[in-house]
PDB file of N, CA and C in Angstrom:
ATOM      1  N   UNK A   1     101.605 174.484  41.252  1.00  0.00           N
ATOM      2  CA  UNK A   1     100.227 174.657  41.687  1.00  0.00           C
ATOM      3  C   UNK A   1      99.799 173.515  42.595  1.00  0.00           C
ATOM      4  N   UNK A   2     100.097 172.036  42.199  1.00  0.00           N
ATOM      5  CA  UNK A   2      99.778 171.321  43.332  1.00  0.00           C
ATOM      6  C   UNK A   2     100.590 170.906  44.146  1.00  0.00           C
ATOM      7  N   UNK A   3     101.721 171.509  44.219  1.00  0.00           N
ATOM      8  CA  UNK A   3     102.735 171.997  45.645  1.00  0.00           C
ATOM      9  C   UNK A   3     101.487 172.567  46.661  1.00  0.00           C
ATOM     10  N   UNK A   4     101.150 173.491  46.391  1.00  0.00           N
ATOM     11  CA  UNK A   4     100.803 174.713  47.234  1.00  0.00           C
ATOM     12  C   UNK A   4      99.123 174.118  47.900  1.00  0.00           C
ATOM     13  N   UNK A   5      98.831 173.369  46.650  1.00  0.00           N
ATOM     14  CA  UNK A   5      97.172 172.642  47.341  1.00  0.00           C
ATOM     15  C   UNK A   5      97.333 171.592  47.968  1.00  0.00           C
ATOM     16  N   UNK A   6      99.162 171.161  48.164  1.00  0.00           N
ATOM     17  CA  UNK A   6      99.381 169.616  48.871  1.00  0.00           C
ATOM     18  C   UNK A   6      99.944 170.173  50.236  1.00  0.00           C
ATOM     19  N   UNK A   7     100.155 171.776  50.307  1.00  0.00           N
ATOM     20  CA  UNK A   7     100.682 172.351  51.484  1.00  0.00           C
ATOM     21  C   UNK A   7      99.674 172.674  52.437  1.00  0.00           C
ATOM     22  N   UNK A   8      98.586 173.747  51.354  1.00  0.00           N
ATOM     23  CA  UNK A   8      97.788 174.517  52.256  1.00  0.00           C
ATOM     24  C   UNK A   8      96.306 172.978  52.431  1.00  0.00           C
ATOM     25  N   UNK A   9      96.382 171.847  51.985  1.00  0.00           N
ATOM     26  CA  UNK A   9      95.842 170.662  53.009  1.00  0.00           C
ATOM     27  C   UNK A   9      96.339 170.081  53.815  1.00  0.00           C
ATOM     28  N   UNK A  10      98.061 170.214  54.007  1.00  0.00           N
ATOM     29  CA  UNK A  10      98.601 169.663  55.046  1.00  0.00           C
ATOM     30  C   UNK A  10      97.868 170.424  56.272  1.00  0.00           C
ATOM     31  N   UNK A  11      97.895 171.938  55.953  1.00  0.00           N
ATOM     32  CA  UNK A  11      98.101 172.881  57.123  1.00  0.00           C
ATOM     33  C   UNK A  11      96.672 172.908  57.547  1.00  0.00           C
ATOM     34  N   UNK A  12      95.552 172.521  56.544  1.00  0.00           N
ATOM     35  CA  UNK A  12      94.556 172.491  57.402  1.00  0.00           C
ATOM     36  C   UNK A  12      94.175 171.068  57.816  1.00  0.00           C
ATOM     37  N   UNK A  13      94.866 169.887  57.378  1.00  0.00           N
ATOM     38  CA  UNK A  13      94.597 169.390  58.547  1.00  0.00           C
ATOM     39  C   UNK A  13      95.474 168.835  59.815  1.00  0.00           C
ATOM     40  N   UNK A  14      96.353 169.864  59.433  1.00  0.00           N
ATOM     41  CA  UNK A  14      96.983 169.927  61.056  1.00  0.00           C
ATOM     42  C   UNK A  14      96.330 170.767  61.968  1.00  0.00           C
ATOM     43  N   UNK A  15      95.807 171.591  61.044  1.00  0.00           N
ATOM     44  CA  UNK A  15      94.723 172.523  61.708  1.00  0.00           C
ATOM     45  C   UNK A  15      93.279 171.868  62.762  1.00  0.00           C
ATOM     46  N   UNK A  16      92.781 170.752  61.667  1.00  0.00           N
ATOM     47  CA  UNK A  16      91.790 170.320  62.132  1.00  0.00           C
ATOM     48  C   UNK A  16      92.262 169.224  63.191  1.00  0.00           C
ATOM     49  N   UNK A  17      93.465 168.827  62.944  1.00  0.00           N
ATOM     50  CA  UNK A  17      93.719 167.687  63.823  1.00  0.00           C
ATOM     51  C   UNK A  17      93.806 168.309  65.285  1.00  0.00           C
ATOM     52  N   UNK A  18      94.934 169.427  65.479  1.00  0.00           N
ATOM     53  CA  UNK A  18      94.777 170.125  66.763  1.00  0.00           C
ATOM     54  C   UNK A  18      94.042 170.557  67.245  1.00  0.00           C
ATOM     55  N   UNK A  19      92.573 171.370  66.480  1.00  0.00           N
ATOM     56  CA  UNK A  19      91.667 171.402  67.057  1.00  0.00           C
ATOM     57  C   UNK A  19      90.738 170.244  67.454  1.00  0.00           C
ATOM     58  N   UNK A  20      90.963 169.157  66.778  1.00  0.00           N
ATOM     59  CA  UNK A  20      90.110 167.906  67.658  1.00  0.00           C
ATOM     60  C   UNK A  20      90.552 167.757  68.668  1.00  0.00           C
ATOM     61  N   UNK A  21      91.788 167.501  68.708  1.00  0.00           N
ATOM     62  CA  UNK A  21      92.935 166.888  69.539  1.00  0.00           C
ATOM     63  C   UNK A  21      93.184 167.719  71.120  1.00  0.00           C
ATOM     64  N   UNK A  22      92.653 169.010  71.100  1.00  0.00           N
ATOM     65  CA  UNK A  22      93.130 169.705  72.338  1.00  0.00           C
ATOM     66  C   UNK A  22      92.149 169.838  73.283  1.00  0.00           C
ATOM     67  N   UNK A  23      90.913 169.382  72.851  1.00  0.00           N
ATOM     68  CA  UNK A  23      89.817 168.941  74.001  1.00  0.00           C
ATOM     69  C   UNK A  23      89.998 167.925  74.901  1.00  0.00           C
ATOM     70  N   UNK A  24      90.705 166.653  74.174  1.00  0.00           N
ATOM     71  CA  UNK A  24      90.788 165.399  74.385  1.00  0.00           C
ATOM     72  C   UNK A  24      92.017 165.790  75.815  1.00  0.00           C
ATOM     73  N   UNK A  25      93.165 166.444  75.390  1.00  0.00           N
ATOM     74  CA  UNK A  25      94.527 166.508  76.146  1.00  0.00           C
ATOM     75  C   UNK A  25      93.816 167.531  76.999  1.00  0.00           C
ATOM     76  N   UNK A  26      92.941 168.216  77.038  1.00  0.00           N
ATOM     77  CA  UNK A  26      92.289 169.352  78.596  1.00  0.00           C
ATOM     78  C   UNK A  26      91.775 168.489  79.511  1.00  0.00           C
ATOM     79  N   UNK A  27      91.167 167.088  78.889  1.00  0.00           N
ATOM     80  CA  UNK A  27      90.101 166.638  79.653  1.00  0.00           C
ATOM     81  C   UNK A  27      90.334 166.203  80.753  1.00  0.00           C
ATOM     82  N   UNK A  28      89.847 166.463  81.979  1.00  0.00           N
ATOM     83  CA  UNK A  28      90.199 165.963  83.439  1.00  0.00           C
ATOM     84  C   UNK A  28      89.399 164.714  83.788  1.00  0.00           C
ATOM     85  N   UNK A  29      90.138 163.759  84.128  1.00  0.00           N
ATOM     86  CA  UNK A  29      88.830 162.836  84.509  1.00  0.00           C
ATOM     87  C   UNK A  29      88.385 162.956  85.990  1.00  0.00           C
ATOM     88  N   UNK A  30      88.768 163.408  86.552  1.00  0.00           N
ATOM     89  CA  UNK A  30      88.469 163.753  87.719  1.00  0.00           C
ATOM     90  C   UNK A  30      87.616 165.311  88.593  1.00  0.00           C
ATOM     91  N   UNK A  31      87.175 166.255  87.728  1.00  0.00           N
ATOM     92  CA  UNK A  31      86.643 167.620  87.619  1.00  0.00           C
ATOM     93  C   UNK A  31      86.739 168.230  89.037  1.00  0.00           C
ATOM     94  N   UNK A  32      87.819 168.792  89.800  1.00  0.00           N
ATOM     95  CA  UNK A  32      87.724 169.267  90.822  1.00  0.00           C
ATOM     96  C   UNK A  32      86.679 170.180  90.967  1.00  0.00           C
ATOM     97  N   UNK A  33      85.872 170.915  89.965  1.00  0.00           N
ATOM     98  CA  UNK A  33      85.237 171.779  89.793  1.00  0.00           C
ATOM     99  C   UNK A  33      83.877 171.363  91.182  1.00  0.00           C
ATOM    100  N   UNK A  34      82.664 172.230  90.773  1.00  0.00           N
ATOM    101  CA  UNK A  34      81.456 171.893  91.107  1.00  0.00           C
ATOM    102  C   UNK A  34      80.468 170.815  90.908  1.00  0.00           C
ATOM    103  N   UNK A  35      80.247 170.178  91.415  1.00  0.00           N
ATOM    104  CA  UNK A  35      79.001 168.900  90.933  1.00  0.00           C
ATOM    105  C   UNK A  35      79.806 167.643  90.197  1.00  0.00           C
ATOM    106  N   UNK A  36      81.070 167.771  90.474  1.00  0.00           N
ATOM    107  CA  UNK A  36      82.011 166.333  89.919  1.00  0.00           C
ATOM    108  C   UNK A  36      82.054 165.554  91.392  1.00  0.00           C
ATOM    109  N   UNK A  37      82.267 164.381  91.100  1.00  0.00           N
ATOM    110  CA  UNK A  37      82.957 163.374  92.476  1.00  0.00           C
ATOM    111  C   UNK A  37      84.231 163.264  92.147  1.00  0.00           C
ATOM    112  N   UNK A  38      84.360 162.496  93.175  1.00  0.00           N
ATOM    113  CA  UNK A  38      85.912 162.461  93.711  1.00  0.00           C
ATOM    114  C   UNK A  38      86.218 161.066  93.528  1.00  0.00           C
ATOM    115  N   UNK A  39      87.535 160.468  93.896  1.00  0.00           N
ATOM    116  CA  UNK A  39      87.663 159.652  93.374  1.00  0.00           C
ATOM    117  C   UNK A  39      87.359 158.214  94.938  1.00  0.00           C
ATOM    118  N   UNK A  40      87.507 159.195  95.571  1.00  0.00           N
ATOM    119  CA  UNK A  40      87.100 158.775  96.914  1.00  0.00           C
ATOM    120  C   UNK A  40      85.400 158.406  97.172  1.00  0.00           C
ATOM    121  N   UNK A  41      84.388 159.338  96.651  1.00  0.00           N
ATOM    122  CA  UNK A  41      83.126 158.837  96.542  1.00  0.00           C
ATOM    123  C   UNK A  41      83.018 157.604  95.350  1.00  0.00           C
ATOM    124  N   UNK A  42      83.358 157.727  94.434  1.00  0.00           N
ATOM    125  CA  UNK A  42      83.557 156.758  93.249  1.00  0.00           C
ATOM    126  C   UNK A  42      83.819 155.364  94.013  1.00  0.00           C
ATOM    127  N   UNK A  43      85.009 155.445  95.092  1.00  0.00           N
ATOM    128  CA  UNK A  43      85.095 154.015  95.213  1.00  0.00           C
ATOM    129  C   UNK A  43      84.088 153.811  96.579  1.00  0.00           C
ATOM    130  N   UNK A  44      83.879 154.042  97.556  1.00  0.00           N
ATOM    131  CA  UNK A  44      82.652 154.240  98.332  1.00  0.00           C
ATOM    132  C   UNK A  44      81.083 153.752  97.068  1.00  0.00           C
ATOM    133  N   UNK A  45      80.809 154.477  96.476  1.00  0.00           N
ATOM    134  CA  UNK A  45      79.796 153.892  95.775  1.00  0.00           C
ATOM    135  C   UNK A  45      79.484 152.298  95.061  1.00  0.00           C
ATOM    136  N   UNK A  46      80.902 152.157  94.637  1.00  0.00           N
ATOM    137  CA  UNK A  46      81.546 150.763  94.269  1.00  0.00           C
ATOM    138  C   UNK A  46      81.556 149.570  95.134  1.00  0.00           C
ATOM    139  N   UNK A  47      81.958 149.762  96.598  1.00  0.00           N
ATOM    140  CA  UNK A  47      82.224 149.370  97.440  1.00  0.00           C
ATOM    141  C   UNK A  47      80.743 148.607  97.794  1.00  0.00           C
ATOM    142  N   UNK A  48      79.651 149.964  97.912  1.00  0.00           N
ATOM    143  CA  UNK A  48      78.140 150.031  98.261  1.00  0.00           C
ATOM    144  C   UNK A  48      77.352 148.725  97.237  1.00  0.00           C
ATOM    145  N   UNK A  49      78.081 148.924  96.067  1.00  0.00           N
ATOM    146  CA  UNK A  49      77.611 148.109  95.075  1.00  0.00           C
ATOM    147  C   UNK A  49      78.105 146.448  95.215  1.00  0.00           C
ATOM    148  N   UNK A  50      78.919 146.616  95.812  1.00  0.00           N
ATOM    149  CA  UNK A  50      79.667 145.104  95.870  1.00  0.00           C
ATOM    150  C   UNK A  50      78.972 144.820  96.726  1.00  0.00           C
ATOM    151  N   UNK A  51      78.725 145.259  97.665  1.00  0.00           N
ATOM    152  CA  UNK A  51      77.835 144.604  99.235  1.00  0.00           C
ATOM    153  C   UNK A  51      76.224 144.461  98.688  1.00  0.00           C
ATOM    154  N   UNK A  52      75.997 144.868  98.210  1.00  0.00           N
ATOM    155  CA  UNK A  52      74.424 145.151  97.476  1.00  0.00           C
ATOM    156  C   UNK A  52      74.499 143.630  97.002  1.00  0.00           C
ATOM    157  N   UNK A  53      75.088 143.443  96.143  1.00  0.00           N
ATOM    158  CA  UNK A  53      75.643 141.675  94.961  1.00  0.00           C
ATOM    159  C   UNK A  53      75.460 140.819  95.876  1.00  0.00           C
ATOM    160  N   UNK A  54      76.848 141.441  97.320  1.00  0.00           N
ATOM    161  CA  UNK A  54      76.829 139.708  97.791  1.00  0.00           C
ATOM    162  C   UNK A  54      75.922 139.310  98.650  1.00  0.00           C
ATOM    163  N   UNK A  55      74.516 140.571  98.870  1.00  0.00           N
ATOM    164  CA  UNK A  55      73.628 140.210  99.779  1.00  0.00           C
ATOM    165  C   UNK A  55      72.865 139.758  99.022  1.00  0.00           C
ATOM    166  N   UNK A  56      72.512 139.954  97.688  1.00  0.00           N
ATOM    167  CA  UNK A  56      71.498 139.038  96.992  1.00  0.00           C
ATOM    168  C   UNK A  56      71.941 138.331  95.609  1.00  0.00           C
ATOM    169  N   UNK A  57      72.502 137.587  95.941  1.00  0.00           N
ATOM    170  CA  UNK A  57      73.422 136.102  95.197  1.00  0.00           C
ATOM    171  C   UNK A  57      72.473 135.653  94.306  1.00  0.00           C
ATOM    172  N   UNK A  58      72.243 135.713  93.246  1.00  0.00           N
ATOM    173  CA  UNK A  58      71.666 134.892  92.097  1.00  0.00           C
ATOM    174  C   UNK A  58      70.492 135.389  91.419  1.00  0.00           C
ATOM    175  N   UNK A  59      70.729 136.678  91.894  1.00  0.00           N
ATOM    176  CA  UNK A  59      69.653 137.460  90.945  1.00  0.00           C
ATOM    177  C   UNK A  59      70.018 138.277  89.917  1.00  0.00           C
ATOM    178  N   UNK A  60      71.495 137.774  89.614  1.00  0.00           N
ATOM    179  CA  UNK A  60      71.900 138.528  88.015  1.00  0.00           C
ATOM    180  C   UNK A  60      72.044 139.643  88.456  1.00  0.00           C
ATOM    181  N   UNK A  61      72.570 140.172  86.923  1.00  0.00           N
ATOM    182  CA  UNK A  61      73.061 142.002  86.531  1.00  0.00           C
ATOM    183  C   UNK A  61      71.776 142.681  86.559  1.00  0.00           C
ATOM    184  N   UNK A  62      70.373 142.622  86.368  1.00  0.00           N
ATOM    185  CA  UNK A  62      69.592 143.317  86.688  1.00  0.00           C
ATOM    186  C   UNK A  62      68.394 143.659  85.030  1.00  0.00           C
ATOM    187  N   UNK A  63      69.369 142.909  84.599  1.00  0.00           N
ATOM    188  CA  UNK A  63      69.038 143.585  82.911  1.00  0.00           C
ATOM    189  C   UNK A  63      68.550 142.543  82.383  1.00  0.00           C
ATOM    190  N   UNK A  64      67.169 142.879  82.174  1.00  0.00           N
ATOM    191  CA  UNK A  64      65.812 141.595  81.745  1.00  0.00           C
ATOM    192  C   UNK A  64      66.080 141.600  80.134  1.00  0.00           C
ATOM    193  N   UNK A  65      66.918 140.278  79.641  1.00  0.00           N
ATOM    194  CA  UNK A  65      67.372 139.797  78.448  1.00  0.00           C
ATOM    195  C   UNK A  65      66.572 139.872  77.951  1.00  0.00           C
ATOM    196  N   UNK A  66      65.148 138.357  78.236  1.00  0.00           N
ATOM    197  CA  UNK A  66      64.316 138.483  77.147  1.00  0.00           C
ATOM    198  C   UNK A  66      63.050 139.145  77.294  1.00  0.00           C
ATOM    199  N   UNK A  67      62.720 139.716  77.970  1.00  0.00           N
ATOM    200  CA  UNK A  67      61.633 140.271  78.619  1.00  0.00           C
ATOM    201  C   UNK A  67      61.514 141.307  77.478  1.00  0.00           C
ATOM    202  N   UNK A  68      60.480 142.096  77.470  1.00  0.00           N
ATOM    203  CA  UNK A  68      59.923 142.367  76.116  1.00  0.00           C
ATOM    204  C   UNK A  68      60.371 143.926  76.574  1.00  0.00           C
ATOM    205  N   UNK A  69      60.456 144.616  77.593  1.00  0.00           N
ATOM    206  CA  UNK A  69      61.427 145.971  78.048  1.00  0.00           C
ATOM    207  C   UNK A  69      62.868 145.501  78.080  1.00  0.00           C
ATOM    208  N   UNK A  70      63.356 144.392  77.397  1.00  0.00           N
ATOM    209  CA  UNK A  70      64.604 144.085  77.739  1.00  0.00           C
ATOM    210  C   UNK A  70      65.133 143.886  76.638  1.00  0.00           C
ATOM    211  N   UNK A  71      66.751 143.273  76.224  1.00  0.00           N
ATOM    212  CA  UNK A  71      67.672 143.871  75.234  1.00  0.00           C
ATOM    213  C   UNK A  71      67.161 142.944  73.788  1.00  0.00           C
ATOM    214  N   UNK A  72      66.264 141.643  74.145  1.00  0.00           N
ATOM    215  CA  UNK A  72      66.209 141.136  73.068  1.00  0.00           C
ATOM    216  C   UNK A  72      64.762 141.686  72.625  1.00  0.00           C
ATOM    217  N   UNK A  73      63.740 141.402  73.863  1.00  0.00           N
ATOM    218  CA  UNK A  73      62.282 142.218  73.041  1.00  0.00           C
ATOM    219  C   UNK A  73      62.651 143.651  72.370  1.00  0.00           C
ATOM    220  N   UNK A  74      63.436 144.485  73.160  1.00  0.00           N
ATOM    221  CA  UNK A  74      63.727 146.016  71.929  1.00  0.00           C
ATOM    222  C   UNK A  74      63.707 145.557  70.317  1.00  0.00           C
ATOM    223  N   UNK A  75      64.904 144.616  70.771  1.00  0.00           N
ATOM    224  CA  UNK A  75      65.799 144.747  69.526  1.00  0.00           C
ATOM    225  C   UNK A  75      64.543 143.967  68.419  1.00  0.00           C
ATOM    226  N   UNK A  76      63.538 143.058  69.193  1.00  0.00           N
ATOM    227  CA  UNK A  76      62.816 142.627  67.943  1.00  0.00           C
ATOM    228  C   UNK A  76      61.823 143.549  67.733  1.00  0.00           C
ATOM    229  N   UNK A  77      61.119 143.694  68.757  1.00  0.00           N
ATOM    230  CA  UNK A  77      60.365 145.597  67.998  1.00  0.00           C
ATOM    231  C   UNK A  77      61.313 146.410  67.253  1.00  0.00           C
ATOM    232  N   UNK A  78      62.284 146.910  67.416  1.00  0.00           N
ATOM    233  CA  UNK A  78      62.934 147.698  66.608  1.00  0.00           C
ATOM    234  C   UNK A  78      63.249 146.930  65.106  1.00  0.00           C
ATOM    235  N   UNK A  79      63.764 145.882  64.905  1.00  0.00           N
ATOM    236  CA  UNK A  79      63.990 145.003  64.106  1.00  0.00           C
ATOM    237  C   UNK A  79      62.705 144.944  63.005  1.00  0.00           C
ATOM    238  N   UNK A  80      61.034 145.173  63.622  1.00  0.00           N
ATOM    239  CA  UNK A  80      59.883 144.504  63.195  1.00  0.00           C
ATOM    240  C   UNK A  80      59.547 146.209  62.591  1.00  0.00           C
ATOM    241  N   UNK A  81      59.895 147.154  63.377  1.00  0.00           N
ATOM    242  CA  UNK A  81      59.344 148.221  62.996  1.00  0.00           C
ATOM    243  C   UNK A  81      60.602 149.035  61.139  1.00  0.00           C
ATOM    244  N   UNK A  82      61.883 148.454  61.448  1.00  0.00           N
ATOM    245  CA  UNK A  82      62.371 148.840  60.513  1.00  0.00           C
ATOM    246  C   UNK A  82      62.409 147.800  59.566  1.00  0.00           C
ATOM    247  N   UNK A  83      62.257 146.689  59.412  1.00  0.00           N
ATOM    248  CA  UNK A  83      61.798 145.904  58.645  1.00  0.00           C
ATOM    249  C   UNK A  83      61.153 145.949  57.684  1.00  0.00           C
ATOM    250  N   UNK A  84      59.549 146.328  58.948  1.00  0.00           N
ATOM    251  CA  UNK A  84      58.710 146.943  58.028  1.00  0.00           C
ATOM    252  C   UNK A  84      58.824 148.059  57.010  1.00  0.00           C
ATOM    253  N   UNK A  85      59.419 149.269  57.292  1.00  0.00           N
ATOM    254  CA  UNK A  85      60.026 150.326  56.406  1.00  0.00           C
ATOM    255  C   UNK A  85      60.735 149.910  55.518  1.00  0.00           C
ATOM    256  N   UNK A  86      61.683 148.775  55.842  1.00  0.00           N
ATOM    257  CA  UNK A  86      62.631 148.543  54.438  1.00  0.00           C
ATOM    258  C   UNK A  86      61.461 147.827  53.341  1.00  0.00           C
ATOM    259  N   UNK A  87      60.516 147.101  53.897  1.00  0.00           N
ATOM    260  CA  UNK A  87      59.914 146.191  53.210  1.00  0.00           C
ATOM    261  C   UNK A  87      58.621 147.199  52.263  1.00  0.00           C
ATOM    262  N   UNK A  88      58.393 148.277  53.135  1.00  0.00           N
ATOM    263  CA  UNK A  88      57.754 149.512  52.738  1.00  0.00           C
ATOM    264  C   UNK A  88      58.379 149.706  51.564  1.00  0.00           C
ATOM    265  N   UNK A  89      59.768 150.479  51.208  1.00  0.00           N
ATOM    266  CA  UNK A  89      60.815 151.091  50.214  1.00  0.00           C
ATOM    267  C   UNK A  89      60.642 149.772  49.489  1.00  0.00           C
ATOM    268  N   UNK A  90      61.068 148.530  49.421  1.00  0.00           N
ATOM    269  CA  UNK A  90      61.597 147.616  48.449  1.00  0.00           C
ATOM    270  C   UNK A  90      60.271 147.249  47.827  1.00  0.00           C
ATOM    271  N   UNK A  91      58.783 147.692  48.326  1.00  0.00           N
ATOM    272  CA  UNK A  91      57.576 147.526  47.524  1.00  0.00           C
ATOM    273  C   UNK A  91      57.296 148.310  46.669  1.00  0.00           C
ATOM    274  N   UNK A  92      57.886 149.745  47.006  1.00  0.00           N
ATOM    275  CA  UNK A  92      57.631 150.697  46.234  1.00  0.00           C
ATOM    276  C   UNK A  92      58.412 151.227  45.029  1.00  0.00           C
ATOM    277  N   UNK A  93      59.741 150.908  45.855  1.00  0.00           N
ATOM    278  CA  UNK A  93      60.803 150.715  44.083  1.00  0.00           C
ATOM    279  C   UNK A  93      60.262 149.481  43.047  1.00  0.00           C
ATOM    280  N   UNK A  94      59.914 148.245  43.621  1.00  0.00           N
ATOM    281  CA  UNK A  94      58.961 147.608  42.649  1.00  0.00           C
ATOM    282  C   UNK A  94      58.384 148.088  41.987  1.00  0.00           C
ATOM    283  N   UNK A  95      57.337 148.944  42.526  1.00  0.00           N
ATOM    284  CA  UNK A  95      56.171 149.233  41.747  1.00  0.00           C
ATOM    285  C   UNK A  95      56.640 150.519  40.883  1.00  0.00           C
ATOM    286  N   UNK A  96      57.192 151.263  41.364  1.00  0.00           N
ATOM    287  CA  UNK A  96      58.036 152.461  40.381  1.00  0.00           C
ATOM    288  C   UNK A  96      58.725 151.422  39.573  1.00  0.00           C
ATOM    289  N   UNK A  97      59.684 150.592  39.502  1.00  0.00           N
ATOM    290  CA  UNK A  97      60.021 149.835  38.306  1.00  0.00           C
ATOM    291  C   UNK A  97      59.249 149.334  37.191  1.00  0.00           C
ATOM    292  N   UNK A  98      58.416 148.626  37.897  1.00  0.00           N
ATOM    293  CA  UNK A  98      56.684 148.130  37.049  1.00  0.00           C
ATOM    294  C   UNK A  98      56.132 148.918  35.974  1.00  0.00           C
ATOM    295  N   UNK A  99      56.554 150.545  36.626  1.00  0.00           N
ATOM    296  CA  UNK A  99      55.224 151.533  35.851  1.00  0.00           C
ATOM    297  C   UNK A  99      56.383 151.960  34.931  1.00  0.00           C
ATOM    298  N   UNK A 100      57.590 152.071  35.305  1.00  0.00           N
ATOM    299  CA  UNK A 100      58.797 152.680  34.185  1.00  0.00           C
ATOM    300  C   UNK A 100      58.949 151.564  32.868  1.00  0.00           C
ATOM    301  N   UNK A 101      58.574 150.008  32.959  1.00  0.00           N
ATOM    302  CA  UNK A 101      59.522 149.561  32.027  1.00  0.00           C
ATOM    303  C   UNK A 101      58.332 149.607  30.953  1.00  0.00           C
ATOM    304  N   UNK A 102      57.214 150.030  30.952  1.00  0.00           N
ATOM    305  CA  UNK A 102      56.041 150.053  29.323  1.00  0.00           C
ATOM    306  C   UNK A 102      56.451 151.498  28.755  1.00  0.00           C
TER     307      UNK A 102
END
């Protein structure tokens, strides 16, 4: 009996593995199709981008660190807003503890 439940899980997840697995091996990185680029615009755009840099030298990647729309103000609003929620939950299991132990 657990022959047959150590078989028929092999087979499904060879099952599941090939079906993950055969999207990955279709995937084109290049989409000759409609509305894809080429690999030729790709480096043209790149190119556009490098000349863009070396005409204006010392104004950084573009991405306002601490600025309050930027990666550290998010992260402390986000930080302040779930905080608050955890600090929400850990007041309230308190107080549900409080009223359980009389």
């Amino acid at each position: 009996m657990t022959a047959n439940k150590s078989i028929l899980a092999g087979m499904l997840f060879a099952f599941l593995a090939a079906a993950t697995m055969l999207p990955l091996a279709a995937a084109d990185v290049y989409p000759t199709g409609k509305g894809g680029t080429t690999l030729e615009e790709d480096l043209a755009l790149a190119r556009q981008k490098i000349a863009e840099v070396k005409a204006h030298p010392g104004e950084g990647s573009g991405t306002p660190v601490f600025n309050v729309n930027g990666v550290v103000g998010a992260s402390l609003i986000v930080g302040g807003i779930f905080g608050g929620i955890f600090i929400a939950f850990v007041a309230q299991a308190k107080r549900h503890a409080m009223v359980k132990t009389y």
